[in-house]
C-alpha atoms as a PDB file:
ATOM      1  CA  UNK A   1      16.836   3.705   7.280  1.00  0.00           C
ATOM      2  CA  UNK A   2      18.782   6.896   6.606  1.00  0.00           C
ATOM      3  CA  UNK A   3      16.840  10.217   7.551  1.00  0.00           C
ATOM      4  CA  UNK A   4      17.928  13.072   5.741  1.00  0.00           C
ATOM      5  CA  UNK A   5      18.859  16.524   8.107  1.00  0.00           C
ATOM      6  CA  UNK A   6      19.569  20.258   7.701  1.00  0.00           C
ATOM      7  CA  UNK A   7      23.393  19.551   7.945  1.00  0.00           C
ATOM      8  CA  UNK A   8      23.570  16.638   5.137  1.00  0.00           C
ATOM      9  CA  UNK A   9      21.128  18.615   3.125  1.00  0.00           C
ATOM     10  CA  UNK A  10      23.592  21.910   3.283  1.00  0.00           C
ATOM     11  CA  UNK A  11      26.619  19.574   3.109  1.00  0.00           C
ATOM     12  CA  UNK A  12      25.199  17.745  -0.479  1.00  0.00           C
ATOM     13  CA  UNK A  13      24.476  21.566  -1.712  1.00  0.00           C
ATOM     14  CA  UNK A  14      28.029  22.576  -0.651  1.00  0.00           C
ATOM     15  CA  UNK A  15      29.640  19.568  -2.293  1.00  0.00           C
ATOM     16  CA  UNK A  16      27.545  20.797  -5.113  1.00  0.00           C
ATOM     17  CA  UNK A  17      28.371  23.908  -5.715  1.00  0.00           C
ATOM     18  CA  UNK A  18      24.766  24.963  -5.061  1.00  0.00           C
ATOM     19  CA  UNK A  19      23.262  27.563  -3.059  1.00  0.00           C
ATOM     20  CA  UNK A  20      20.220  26.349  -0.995  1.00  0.00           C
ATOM     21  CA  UNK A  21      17.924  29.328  -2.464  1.00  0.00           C
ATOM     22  CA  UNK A  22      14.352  30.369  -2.572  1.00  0.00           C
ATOM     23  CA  UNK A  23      11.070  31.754  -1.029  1.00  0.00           C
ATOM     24  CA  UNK A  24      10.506  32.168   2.820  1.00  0.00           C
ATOM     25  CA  UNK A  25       6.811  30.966   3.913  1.00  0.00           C
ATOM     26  CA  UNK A  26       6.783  34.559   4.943  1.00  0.00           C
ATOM     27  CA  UNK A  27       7.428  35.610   1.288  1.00  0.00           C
ATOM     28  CA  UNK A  28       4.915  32.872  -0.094  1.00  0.00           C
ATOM     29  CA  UNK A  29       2.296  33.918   2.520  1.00  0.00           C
ATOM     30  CA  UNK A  30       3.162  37.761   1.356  1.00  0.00           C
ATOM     31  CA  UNK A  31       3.484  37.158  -2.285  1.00  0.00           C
ATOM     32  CA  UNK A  32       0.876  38.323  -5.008  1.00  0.00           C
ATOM     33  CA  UNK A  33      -0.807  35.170  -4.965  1.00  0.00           C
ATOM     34  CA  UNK A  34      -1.612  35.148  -1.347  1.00  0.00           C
ATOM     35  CA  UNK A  35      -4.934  32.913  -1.765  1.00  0.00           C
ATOM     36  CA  UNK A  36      -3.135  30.230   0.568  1.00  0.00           C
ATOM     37  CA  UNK A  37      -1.701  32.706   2.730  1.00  0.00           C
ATOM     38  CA  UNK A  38      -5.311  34.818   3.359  1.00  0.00           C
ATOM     39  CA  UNK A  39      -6.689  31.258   3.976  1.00  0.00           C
ATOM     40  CA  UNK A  40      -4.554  31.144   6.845  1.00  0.00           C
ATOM     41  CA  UNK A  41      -4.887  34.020   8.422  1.00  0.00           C
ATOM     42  CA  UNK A  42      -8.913  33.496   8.043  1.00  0.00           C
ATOM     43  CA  UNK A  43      -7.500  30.122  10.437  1.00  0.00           C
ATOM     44  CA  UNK A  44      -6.227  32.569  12.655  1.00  0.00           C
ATOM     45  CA  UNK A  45      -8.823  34.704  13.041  1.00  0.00           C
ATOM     46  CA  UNK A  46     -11.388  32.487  13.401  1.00  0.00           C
ATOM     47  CA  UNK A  47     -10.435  28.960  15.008  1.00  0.00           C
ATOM     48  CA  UNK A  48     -11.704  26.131  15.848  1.00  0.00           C
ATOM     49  CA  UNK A  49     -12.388  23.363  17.950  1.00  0.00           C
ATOM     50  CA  UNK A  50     -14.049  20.841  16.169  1.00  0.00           C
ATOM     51  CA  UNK A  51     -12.678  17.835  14.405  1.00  0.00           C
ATOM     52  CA  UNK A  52     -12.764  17.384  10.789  1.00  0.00           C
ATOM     53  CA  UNK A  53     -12.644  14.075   9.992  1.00  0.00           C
ATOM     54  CA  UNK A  54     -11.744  14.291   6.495  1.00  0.00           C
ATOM     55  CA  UNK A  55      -8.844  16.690   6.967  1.00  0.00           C
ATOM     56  CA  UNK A  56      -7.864  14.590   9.441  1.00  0.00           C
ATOM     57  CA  UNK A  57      -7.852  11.521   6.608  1.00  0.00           C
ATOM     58  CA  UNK A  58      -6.665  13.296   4.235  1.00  0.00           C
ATOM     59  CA  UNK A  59      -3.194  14.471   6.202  1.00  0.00           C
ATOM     60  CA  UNK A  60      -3.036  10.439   7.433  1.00  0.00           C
ATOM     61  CA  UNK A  61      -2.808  10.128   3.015  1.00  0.00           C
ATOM     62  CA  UNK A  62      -0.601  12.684   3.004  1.00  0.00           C
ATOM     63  CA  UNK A  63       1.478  11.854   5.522  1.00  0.00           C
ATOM     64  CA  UNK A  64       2.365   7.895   4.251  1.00  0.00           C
ATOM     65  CA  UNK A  65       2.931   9.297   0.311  1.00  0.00           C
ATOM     66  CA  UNK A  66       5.486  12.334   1.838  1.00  0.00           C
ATOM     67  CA  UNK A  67       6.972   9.576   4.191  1.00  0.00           C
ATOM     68  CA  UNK A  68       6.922   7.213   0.963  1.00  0.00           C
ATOM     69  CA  UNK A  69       8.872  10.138  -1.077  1.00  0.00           C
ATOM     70  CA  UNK A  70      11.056  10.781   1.518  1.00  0.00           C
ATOM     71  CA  UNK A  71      12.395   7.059   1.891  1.00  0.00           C
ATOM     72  CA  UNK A  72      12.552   6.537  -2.209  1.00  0.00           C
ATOM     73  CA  UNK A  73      14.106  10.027  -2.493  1.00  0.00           C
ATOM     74  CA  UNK A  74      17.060   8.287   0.213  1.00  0.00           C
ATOM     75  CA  UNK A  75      17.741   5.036  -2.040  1.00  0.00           C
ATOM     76  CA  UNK A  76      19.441   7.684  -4.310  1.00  0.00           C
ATOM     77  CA  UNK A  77      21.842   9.483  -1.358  1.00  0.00           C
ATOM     78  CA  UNK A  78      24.239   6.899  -0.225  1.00  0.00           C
ATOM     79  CA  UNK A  79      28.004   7.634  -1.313  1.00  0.00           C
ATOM     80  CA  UNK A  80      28.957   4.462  -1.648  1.00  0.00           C
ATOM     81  CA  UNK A  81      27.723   1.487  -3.533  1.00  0.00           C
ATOM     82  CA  UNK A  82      25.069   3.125  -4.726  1.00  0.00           C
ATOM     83  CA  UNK A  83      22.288   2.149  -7.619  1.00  0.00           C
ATOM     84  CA  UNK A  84      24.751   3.190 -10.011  1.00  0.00           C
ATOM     85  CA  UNK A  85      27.723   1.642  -9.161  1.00  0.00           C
ATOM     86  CA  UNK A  86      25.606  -1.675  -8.877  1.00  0.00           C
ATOM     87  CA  UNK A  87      24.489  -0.418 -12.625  1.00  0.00           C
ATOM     88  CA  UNK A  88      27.411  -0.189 -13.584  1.00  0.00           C
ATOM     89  CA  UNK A  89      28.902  -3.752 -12.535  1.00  0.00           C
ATOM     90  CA  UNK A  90      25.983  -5.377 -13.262  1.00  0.00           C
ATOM     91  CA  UNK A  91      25.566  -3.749 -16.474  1.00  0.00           C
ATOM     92  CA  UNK A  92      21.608  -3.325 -15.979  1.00  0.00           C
ATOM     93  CA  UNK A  93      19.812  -0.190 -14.753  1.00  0.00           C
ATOM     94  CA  UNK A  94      16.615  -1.895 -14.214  1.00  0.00           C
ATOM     95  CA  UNK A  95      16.348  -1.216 -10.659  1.00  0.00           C
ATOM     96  CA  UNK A  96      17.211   2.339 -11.447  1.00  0.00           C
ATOM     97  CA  UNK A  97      14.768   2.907 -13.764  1.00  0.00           C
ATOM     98  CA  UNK A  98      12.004   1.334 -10.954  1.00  0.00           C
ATOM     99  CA  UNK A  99      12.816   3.291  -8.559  1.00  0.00           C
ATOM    100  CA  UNK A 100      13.174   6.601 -10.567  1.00  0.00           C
ATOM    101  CA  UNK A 101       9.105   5.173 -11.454  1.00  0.00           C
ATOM    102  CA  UNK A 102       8.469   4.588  -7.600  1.00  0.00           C
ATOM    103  CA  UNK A 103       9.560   8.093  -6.763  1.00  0.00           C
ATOM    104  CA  UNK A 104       7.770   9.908  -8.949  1.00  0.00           C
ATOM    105  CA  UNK A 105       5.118   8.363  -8.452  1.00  0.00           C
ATOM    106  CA  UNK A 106       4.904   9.096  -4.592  1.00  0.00           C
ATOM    107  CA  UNK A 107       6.506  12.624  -5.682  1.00  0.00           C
ATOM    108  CA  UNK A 108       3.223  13.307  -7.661  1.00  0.00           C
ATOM    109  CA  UNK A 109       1.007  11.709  -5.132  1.00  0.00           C
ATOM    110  CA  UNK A 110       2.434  13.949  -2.550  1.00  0.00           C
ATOM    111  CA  UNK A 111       2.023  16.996  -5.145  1.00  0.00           C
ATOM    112  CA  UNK A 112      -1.663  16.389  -5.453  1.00  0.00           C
ATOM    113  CA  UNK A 113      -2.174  15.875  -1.273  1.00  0.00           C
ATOM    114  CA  UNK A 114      -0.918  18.973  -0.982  1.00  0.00           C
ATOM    115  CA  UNK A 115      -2.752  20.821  -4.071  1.00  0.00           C
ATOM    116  CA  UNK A 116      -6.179  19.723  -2.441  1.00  0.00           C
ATOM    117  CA  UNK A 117      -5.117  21.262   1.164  1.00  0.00           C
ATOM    118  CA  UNK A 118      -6.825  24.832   2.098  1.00  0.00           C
ATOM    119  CA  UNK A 119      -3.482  24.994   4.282  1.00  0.00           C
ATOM    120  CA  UNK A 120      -0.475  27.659   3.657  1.00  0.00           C
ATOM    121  CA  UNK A 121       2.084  25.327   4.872  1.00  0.00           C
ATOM    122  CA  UNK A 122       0.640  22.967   2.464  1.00  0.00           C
ATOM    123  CA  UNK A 123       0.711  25.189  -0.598  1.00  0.00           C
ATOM    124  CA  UNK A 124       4.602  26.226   0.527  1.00  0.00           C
ATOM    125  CA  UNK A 125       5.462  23.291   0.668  1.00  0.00           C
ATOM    126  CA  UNK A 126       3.731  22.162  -2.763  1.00  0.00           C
ATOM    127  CA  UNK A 127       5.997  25.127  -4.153  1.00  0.00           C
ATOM    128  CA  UNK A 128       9.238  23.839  -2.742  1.00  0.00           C
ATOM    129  CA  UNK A 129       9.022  20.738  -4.364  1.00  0.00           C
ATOM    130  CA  UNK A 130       8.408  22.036  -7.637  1.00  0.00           C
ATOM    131  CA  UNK A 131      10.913  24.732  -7.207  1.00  0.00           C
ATOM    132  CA  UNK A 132      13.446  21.650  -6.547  1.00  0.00           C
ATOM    133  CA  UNK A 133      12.383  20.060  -9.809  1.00  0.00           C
ATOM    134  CA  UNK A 134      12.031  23.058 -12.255  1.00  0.00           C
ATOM    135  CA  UNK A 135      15.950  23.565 -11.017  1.00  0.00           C
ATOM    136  CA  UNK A 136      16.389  20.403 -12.134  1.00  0.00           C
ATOM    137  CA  UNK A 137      14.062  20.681 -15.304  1.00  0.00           C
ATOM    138  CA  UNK A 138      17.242  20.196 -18.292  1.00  0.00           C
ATOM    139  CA  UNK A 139      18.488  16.693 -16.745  1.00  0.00           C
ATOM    140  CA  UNK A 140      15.276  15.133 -15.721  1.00  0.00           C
ATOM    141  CA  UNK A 141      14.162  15.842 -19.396  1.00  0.00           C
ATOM    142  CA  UNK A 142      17.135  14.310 -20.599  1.00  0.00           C
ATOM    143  CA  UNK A 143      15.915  10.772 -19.593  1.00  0.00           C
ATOM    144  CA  UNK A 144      12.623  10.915 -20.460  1.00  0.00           C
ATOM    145  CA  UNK A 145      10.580  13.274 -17.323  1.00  0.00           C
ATOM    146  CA  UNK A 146       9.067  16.471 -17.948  1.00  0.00           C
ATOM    147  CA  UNK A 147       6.995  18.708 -15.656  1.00  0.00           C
ATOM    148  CA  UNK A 148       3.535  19.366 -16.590  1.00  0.00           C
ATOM    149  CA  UNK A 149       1.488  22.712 -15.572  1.00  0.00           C
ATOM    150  CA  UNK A 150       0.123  21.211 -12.778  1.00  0.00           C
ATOM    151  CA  UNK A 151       3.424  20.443 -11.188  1.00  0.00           C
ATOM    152  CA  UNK A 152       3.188  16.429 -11.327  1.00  0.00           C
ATOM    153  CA  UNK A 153       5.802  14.494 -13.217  1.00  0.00           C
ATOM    154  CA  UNK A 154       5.340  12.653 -16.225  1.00  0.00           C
ATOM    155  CA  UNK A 155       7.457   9.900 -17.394  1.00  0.00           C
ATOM    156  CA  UNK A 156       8.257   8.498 -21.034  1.00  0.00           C
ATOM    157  CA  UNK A 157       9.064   5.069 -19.668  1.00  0.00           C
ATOM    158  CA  UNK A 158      10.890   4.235 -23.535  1.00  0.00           C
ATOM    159  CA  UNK A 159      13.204   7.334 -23.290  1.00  0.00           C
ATOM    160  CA  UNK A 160      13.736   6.689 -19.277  1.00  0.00           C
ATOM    161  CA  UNK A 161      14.526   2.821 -20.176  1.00  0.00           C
ATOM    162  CA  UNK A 162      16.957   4.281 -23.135  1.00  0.00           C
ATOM    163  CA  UNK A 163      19.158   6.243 -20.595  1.00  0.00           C
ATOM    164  CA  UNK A 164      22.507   5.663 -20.161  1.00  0.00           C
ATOM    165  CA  UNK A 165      23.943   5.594 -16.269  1.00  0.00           C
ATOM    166  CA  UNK A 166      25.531   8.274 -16.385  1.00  0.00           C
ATOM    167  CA  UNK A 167      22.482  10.703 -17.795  1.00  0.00           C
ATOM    168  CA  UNK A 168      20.758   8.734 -14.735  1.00  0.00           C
ATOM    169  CA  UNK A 169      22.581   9.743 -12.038  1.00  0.00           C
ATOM    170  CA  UNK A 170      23.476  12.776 -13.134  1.00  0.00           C
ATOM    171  CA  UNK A 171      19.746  13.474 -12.709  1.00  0.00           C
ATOM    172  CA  UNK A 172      18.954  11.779  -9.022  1.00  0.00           C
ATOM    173  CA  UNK A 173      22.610  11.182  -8.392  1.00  0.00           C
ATOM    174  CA  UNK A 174      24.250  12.299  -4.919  1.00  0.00           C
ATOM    175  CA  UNK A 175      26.129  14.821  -6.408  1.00  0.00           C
ATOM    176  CA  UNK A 176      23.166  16.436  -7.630  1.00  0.00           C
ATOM    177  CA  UNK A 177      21.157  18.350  -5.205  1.00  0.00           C
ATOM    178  CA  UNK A 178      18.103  17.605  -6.249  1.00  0.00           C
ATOM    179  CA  UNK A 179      16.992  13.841  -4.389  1.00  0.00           C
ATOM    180  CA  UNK A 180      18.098  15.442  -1.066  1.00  0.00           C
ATOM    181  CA  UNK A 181      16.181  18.521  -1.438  1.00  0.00           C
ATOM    182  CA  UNK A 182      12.921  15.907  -2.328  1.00  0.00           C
ATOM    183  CA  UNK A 183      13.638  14.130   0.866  1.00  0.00           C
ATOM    184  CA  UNK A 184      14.191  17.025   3.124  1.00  0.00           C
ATOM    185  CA  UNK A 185      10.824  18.598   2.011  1.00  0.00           C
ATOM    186  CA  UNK A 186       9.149  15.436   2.143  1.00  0.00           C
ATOM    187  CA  UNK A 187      10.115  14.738   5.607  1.00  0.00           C
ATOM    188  CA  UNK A 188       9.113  18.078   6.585  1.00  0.00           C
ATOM    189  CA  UNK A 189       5.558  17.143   4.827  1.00  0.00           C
ATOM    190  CA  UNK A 190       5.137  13.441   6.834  1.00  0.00           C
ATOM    191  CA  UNK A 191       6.292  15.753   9.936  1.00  0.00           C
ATOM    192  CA  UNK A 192       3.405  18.420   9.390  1.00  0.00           C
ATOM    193  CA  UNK A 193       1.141  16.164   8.542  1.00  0.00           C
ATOM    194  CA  UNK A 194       1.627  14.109  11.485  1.00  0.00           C
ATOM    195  CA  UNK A 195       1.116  17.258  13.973  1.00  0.00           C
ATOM    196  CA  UNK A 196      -2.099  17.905  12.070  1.00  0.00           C
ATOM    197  CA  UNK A 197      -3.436  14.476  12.447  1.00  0.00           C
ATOM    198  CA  UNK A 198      -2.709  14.826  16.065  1.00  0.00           C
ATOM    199  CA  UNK A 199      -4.408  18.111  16.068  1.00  0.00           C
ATOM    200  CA  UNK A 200      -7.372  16.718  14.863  1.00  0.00           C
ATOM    201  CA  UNK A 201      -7.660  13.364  16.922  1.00  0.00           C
ATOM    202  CA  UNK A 202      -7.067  15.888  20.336  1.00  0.00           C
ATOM    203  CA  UNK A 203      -9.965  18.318  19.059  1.00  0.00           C
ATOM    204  CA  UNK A 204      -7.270  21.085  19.100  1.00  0.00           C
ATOM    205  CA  UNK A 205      -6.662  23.900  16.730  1.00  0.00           C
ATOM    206  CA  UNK A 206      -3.039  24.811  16.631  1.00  0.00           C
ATOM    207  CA  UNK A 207      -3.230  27.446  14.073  1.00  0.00           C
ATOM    208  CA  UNK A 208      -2.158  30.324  16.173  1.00  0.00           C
ATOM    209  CA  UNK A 209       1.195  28.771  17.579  1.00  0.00           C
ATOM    210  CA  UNK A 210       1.615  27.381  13.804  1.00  0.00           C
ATOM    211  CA  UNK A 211       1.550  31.031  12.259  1.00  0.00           C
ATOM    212  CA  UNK A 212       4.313  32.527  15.262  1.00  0.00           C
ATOM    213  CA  UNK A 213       6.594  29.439  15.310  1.00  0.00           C
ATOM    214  CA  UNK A 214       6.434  29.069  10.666  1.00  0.00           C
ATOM    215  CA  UNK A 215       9.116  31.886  10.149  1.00  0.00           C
ATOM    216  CA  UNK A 216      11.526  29.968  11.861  1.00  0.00           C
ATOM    217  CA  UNK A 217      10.829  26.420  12.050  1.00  0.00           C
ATOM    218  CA  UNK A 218       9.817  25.784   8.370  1.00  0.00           C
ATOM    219  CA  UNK A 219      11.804  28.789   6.423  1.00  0.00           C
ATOM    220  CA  UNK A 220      14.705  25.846   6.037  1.00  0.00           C
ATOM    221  CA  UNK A 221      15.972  26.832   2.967  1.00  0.00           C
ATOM    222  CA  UNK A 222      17.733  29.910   5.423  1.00  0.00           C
END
């Protein structure tokens, strides 16, 4: 399986034409609506010890639907014979259409993990991923997805299933920035997730060498 990295995720946005642009967790944490961010620093002032076992569920959720994402997000990178070439021989887009369905469905699934967490990282990382598909708003739209308020996806499976190849990939193609940005952040999400279930199982609270190592291990967009 192909796992997206910093270099092929600057490489796509070069190829592009696109700048890799937006919000610091510093900046998010810093912002106006600092809710998340004051949450965290309550974490940081106060600690603890004990194990939660339904955060520690919910990030074992959240980890499989970001991993999920991430993995759906790849079927769309490859540069060569890719769901639209096959399209395009075939002459049916069925299997593009499903997994456009698949992914936003795990995309939304992921949204909402995140939504529910009390966690900064969480709600910075919720923001990334909608920041990646308001950028993309105009071409999702044009086959049928639109974002709704609360961030989540929705899909008009008769417009989608009307959509020619072209207004496909030009939506989740390779040459569009967008499916590599969804995997990146996803990854990042199963990765966070992972260290928090961890956290949890060994009755540890890493909040404190979360909040000095966030700057620079999770602004990735810099």
């Amino acid at each position: 399986m192909m796992r997206v990295t910093t270099q092929m995720l600057n490489n796509t946005a070069s190829k592009s034409g696109i700048m890799l642009t937006g919000r610091s967790l510093l900046d998010y944490v810093n912002g106006d609506d600092n809710s998340m961010g004051n949450g965290l620093l309550n974490a940081l002032n106060k600690g603890s010890n004990v194990i939660d076992t339904a955060k520690k569920n919910s990030y074992e959720k959240l980890g499989k639907e970001a991993d999920s994402l991430s993995q759906k997000a790849e079927l769309f990178l490859k540069d060569k014979d890719t769901l639209f070439d096959k399209a395009r021989e075939s002459g049916d887009n069925q299997e593009i259409y499903d997994a456009i369905e698949d992914l936003v469905k795990s995309y939304n699934n992921t949204i909402a993990g995140l939504q529910s967490s009390s966690s900064a990282l969480d709600g910075y990382y919720a923001e990334m991923l909608k920041e990646a598909t308001a950028e993309n708003k105009e071409a999702l739209e044009k086959i049928g997805i639109t974002i709704g308020k609360d961030g989540k996806m929705n899909v008009d499976k008769e417009k989608l299933q009307a959509s020619d190849v072209d207004s496909l990939e030009k939506a989740f193609g390779s040459s569009n920035v967008f499916a590599t940005k969804v995997a990146f952040i996803s990854f990042k999400i199963s990765s966070n997730a992972a260290a928090n279930v961890a956290s949890f199982s060994n009755q540890y609270n890493s909040y404190g060498d979360l909040y000095s190592a966030m700057s620079g291990k999770y602004d990735f967009w810099g």
